[in-house]
C-alpha atoms as a PDB file:
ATOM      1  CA  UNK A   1     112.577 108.673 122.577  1.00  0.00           C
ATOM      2  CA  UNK A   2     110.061 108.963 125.587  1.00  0.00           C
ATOM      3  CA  UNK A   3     110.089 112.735 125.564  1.00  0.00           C
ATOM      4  CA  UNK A   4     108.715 115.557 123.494  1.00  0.00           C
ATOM      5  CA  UNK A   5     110.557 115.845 120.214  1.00  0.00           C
ATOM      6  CA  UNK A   6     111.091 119.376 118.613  1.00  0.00           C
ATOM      7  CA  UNK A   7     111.841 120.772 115.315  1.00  0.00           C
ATOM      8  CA  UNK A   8     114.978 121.565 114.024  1.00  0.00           C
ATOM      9  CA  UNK A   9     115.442 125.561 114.167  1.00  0.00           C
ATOM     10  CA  UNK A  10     113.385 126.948 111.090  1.00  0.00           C
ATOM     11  CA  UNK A  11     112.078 123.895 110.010  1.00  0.00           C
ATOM     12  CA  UNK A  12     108.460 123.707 111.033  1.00  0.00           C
ATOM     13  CA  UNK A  13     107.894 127.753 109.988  1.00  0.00           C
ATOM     14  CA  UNK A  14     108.946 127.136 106.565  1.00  0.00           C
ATOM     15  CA  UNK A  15     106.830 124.057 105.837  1.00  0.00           C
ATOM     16  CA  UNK A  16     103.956 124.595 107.430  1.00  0.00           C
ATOM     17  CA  UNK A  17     103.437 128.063 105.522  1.00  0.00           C
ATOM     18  CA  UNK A  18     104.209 125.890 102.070  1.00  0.00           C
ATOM     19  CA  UNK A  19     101.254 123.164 103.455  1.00  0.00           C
ATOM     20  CA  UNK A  20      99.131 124.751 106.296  1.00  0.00           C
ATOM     21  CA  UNK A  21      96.626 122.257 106.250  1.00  0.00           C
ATOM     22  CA  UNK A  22      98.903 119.037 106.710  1.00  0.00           C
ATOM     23  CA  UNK A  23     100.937 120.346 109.946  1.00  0.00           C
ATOM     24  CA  UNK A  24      99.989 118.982 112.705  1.00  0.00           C
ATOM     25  CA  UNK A  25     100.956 117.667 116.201  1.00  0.00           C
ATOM     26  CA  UNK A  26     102.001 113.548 115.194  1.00  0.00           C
ATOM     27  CA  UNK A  27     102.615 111.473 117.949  1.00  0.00           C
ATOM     28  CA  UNK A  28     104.729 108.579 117.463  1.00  0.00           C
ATOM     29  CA  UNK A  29     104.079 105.179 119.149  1.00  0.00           C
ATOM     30  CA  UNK A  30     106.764 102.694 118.656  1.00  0.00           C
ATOM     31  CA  UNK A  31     109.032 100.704 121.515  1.00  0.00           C
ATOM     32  CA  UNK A  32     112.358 100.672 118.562  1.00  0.00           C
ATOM     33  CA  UNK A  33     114.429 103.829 119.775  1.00  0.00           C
ATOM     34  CA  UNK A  34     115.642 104.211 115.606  1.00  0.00           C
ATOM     35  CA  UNK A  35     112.726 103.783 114.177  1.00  0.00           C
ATOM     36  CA  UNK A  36     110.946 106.096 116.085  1.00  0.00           C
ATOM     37  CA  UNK A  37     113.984 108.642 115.420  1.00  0.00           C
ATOM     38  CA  UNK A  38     113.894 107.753 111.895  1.00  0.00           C
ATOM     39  CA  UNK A  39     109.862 108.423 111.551  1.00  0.00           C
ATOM     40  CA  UNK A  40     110.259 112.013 113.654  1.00  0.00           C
ATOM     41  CA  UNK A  41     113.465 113.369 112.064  1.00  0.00           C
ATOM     42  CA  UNK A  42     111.194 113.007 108.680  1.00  0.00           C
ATOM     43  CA  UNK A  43     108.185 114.477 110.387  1.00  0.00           C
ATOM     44  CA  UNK A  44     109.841 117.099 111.661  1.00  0.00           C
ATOM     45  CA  UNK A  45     111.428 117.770 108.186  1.00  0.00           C
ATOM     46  CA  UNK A  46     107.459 117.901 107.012  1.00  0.00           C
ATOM     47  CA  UNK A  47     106.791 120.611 109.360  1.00  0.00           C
ATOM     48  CA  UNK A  48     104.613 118.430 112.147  1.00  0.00           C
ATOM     49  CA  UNK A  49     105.331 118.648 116.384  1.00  0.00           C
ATOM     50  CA  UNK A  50     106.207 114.775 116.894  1.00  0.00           C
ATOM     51  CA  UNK A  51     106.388 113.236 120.587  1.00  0.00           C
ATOM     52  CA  UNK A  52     107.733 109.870 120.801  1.00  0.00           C
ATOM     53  CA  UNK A  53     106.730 107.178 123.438  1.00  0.00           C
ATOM     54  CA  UNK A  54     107.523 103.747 123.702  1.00  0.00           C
ATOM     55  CA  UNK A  55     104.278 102.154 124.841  1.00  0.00           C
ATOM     56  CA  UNK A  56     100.628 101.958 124.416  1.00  0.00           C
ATOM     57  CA  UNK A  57      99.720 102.769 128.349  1.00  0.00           C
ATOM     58  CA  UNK A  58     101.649 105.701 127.542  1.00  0.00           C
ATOM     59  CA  UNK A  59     100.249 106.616 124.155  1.00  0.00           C
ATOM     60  CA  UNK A  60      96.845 106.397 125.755  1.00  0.00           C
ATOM     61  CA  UNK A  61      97.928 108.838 128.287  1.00  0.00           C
ATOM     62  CA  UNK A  62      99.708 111.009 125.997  1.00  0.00           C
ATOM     63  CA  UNK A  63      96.802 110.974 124.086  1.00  0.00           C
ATOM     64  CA  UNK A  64      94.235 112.012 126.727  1.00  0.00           C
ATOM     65  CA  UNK A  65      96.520 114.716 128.244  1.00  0.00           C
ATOM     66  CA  UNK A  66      97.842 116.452 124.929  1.00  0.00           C
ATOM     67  CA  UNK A  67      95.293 115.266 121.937  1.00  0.00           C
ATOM     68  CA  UNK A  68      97.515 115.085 118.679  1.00  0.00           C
ATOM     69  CA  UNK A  69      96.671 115.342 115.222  1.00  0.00           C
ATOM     70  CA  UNK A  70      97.409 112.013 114.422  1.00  0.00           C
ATOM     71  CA  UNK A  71      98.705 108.984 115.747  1.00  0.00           C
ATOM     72  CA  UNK A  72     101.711 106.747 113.866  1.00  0.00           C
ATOM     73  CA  UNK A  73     101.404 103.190 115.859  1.00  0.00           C
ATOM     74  CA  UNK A  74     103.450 100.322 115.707  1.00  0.00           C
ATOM     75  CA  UNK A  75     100.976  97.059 116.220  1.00  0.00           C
ATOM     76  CA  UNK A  76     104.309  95.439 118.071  1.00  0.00           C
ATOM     77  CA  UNK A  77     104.419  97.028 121.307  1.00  0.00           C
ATOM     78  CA  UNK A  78     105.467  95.829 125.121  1.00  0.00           C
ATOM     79  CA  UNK A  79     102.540  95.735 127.241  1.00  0.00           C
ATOM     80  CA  UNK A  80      99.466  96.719 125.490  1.00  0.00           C
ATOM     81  CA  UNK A  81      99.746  96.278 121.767  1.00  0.00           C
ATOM     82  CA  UNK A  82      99.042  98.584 118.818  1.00  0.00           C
ATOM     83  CA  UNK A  83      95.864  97.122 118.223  1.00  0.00           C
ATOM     84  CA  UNK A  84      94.085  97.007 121.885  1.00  0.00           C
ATOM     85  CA  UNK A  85      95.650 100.825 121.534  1.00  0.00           C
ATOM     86  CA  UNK A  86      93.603 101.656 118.589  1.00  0.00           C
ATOM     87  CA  UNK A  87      90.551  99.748 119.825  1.00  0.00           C
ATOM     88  CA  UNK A  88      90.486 102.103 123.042  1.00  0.00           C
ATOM     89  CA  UNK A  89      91.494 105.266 121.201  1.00  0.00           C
ATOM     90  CA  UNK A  90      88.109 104.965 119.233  1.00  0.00           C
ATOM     91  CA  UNK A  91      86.065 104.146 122.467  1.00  0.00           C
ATOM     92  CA  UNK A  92      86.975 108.314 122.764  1.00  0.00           C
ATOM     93  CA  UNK A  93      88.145 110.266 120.065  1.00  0.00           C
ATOM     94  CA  UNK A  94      88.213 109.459 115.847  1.00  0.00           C
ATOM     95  CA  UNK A  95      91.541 110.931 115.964  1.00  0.00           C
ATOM     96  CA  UNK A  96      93.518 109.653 112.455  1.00  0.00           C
ATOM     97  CA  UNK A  97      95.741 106.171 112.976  1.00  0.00           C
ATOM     98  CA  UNK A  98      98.326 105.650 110.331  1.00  0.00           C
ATOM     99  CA  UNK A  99      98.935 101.719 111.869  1.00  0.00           C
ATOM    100  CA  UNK A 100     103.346 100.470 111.316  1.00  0.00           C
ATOM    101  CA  UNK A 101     102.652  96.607 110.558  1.00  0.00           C
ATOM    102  CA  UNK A 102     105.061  93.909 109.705  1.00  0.00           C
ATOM    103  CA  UNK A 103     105.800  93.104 106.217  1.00  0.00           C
ATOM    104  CA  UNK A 104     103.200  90.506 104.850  1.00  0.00           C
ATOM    105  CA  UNK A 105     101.115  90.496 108.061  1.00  0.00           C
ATOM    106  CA  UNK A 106      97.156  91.046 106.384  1.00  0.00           C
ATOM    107  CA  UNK A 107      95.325  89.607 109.112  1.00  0.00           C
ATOM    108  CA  UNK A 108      97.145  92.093 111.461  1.00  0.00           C
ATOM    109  CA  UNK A 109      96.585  95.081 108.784  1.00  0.00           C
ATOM    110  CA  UNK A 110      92.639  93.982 108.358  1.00  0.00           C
ATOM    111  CA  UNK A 111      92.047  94.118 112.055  1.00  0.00           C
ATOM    112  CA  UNK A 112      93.964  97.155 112.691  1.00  0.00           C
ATOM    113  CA  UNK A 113      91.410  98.322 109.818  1.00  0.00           C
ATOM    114  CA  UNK A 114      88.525  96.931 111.466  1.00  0.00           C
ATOM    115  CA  UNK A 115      89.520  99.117 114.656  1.00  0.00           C
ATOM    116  CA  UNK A 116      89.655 102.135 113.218  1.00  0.00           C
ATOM    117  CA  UNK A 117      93.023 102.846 112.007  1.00  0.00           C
ATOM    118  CA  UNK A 118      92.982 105.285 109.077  1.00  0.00           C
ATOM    119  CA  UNK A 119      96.205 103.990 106.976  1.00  0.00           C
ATOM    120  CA  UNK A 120      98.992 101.496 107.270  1.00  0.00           C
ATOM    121  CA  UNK A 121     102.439 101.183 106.224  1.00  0.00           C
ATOM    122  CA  UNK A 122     104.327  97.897 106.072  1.00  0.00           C
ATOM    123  CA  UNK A 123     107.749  97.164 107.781  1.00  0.00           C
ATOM    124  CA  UNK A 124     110.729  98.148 106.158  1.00  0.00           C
ATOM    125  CA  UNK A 125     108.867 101.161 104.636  1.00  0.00           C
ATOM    126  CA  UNK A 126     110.394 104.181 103.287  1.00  0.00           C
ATOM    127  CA  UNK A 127     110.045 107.314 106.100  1.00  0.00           C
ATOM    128  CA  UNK A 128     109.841 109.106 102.897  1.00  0.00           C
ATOM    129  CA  UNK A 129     106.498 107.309 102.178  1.00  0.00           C
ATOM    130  CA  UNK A 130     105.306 107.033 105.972  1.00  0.00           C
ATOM    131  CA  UNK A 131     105.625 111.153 105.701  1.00  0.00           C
ATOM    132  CA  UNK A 132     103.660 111.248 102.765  1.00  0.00           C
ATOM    133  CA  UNK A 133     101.265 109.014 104.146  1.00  0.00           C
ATOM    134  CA  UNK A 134     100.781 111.118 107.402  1.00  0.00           C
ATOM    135  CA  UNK A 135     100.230 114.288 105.200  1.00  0.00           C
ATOM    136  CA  UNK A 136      97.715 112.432 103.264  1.00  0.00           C
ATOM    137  CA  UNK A 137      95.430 111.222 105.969  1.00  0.00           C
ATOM    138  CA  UNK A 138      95.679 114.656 107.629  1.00  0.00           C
ATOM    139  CA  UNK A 139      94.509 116.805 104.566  1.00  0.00           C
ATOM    140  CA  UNK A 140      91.320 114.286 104.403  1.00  0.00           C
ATOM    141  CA  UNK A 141      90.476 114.545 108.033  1.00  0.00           C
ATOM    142  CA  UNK A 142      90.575 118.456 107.873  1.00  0.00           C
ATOM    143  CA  UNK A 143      88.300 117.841 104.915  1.00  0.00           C
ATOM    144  CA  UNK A 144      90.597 119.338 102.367  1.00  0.00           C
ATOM    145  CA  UNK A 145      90.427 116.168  99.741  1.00  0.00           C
ATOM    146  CA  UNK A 146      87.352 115.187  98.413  1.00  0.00           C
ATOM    147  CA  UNK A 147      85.377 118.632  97.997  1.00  0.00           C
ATOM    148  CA  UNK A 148      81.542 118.685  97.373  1.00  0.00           C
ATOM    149  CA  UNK A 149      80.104 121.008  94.401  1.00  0.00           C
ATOM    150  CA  UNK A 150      79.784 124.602  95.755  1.00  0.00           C
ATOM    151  CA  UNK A 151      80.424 123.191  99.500  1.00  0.00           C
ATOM    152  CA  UNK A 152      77.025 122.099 100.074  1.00  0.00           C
ATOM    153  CA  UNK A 153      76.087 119.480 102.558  1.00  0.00           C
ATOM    154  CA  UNK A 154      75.504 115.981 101.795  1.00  0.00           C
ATOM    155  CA  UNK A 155      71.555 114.503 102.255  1.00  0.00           C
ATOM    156  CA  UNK A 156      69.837 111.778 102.163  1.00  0.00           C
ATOM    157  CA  UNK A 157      67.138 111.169 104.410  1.00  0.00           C
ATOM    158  CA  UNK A 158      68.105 111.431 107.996  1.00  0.00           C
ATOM    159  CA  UNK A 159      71.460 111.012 106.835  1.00  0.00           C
ATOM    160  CA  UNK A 160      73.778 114.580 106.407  1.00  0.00           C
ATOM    161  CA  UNK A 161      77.358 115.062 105.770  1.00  0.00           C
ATOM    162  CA  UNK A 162      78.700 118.798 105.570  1.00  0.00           C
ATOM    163  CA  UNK A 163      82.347 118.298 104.089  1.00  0.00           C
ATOM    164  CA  UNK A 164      83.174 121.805 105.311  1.00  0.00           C
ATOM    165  CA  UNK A 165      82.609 120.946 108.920  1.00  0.00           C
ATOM    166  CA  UNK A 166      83.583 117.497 108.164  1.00  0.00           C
ATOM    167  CA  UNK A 167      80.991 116.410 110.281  1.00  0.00           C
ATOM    168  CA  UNK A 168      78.487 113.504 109.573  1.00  0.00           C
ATOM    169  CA  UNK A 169      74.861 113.539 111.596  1.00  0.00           C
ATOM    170  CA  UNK A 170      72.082 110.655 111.725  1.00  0.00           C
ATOM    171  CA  UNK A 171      68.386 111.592 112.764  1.00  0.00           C
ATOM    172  CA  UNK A 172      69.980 114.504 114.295  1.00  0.00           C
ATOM    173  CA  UNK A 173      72.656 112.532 116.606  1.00  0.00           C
ATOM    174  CA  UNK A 174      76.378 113.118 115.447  1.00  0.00           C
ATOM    175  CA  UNK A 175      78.164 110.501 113.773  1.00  0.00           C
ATOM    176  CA  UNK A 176      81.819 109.456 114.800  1.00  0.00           C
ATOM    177  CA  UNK A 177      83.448 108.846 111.444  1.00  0.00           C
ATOM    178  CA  UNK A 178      87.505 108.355 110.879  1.00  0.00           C
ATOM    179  CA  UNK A 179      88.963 110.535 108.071  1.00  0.00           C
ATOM    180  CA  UNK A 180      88.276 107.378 105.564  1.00  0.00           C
ATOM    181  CA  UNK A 181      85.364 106.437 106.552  1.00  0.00           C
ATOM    182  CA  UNK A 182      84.098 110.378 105.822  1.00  0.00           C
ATOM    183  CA  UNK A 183      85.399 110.108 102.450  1.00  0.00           C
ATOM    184  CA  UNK A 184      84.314 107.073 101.714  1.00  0.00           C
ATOM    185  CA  UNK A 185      80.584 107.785 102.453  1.00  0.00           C
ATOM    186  CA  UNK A 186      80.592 110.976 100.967  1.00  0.00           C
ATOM    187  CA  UNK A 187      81.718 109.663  97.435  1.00  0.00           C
ATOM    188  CA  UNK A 188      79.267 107.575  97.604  1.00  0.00           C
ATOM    189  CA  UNK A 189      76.425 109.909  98.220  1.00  0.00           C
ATOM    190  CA  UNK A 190      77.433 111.681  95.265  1.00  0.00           C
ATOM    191  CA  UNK A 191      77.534 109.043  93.302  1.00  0.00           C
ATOM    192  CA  UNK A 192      74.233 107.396  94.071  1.00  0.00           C
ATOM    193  CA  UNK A 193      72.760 104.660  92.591  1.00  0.00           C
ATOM    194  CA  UNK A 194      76.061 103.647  91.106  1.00  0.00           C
ATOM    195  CA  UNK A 195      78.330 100.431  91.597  1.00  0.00           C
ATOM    196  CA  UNK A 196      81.834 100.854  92.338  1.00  0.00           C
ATOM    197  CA  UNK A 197      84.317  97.912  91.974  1.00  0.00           C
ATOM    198  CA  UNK A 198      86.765  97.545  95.438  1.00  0.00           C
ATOM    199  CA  UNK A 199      89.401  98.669  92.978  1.00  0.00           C
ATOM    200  CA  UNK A 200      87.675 101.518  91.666  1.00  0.00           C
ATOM    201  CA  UNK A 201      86.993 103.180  95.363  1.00  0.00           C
ATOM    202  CA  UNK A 202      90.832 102.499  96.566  1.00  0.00           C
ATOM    203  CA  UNK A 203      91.760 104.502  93.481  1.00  0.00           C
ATOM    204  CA  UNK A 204      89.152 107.628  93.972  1.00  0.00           C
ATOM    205  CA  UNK A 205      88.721 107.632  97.868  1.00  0.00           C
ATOM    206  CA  UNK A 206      92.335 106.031  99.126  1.00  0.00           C
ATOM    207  CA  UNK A 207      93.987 107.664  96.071  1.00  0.00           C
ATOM    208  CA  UNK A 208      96.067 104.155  95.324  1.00  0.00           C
ATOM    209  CA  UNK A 209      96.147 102.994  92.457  1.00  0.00           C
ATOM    210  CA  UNK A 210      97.057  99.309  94.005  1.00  0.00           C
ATOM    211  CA  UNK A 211      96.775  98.148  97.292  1.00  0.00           C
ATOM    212  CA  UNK A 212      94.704  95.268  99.343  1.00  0.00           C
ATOM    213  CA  UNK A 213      91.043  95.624  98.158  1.00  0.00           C
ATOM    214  CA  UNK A 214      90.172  94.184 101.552  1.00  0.00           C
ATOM    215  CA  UNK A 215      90.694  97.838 103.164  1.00  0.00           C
ATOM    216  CA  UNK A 216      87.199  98.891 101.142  1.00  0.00           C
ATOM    217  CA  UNK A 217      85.905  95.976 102.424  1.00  0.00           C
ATOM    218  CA  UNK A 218      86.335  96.701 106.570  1.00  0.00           C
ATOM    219  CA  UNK A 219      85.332  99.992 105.905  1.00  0.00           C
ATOM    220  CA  UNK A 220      82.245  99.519 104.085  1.00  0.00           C
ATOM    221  CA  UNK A 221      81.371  97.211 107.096  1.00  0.00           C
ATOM    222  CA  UNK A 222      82.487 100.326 109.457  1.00  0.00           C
ATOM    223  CA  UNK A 223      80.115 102.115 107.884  1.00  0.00           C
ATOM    224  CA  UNK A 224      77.238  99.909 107.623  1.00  0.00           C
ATOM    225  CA  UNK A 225      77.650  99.463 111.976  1.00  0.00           C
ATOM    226  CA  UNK A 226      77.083 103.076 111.878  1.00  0.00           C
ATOM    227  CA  UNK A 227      74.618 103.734 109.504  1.00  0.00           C
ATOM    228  CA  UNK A 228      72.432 100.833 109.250  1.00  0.00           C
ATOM    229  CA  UNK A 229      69.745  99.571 111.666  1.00  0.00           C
ATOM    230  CA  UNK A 230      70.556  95.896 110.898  1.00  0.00           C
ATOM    231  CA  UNK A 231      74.037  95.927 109.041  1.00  0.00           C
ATOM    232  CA  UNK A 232      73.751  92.468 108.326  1.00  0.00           C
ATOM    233  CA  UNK A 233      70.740  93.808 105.795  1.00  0.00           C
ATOM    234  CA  UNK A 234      71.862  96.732 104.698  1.00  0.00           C
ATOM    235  CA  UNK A 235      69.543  99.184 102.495  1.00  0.00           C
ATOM    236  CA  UNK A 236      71.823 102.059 102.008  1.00  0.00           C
ATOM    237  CA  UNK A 237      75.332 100.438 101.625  1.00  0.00           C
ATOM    238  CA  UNK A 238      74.467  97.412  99.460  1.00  0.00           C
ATOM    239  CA  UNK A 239      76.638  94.869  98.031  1.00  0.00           C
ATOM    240  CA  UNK A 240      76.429  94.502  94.115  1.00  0.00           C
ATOM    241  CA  UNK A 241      77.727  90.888  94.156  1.00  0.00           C
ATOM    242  CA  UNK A 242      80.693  90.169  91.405  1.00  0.00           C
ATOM    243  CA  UNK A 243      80.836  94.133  90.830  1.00  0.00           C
ATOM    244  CA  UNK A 244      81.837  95.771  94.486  1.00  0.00           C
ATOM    245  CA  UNK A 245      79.404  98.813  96.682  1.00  0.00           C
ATOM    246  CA  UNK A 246      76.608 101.248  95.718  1.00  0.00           C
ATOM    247  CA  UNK A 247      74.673 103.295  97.531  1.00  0.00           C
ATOM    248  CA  UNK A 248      70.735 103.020  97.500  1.00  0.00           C
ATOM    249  CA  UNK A 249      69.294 106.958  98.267  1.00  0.00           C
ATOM    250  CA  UNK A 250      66.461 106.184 100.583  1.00  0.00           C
ATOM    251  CA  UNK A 251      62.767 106.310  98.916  1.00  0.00           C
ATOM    252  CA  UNK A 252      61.567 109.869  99.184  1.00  0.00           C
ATOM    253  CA  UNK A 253      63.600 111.188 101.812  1.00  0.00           C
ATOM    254  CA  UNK A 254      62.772 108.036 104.168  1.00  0.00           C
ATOM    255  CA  UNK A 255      64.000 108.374 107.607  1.00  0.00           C
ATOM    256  CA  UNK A 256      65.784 105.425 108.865  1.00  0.00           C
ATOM    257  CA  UNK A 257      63.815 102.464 110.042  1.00  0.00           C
END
């Protein structure tokens, strides 16, 4: 499917008044003709405009000429794979990636993390799941998971989140965060001081109650690229070793150094 795919007649109204905040426009990178069906038919079902291309020269074009929502990208693709994709996507925009990776692949799954992808699914996986997935990562980008008490914004220092924006800004310059990476620092600043096992943020930022630790792990070192003057000495996202992450408040309001 190279072109434009629509929803079935009545389809898209329905659900997107029942979920307002998940539709979105989804497009679909993946070079197998029935999986890419497969993963729009249930997209469609969910309410969501899905285009389909084959590519990832065309995905990046797609992507520059219509911006979507979100992007569902195989890391198997003819040409330029999912992963250079991804990698060039976040030179641009911090549009959501739910990554499609083979079955057992990790190394592929922590690099696609390290890029900037948002969520994965493994291959065979359950359209049912990938939909639910897709939803998922789109609430938290539009900021509706992970609310802040009365809305307020997020300080520390130099450092401000405002959840309702679901923007992030650092001495004043604006911060390009992916959907996780936002929720992920903003549980942490309201939990400061505290140290949270791998297991325990997967659970109360990812909302999983298993998965590969290792995902915490890329994007506390995200983070800490973007935050920290010298990442390899962090002072705000520190390592608790044998526990897991807590965040140190800086000293007064310090600005960063």
């Amino acid at each position: 499917m190279t072109s434009p795919a629509r929803p079935a007649p009545g389809r898209r109204n329905a659900t997107a008044a029942e979920h307002p905040e998940v539709v979105g426009r989804v497009l679909v990178v993946d070079d197998d003709p029935t999986v890419a069906e497969v993963v729009a038919r249930y997209l469609l079902r969910d309410g969501h405009d899905v285009e389909c291309v084959a590519d990832g020269r065309q995905a990046l074009r797609r992507a520059r000429e219509n911006p979507p929502d979100l992007v569902v990208l195989d890391l198997m693709l003819p040409g330029m794979d999912g992963l250079e994709v991804c990698r060039r996507l976040r030179e641009t925009t911090a549009v959501p990636v739910v990554m499609l990776t083979a079955l057992g692949a990790e190394a592929d799954r922590l690099v696609g993390l390290s890029m900037g992808a948002d969520d994965y699914v493994t291959k065979p996986f359950s359209p049912r799941e990938l939909a639910l997935r897709v939803r998922s990562v789109l609430r938290r980008a539009r900021g509706a998971v992970v609310p802040t008490a009365h809305g307020r914004p997020l300080r520390d220092g130099d450092l401000e989140l405002d959840p309702h924006a679901h923007s992030a800004t650092l001495a004043g310059a604006p911060l390009t965060l992916t959907a996780r990476e936002f929720d992920l620092l903003a549980f942490l600043l309201r939990h400061p001081g505290r140290a949270f096992t791998r297991e325990e943020l997967l659970d109360r930022v990812w909302g999983w109650s298993f998965g590969d630790s290792a995902t915490v792990t890329v994007h506390v070192r995200r983070l800490r690229e973007k935050l920290e003057p010298d990442p390899a000495a962090p002072r705000r996202l520190v390592t608790v070793w044998g526990v897991g992450y807590r965040y140190d408040p800086r000293p007064d309001g310090e600005e960063r150094g």
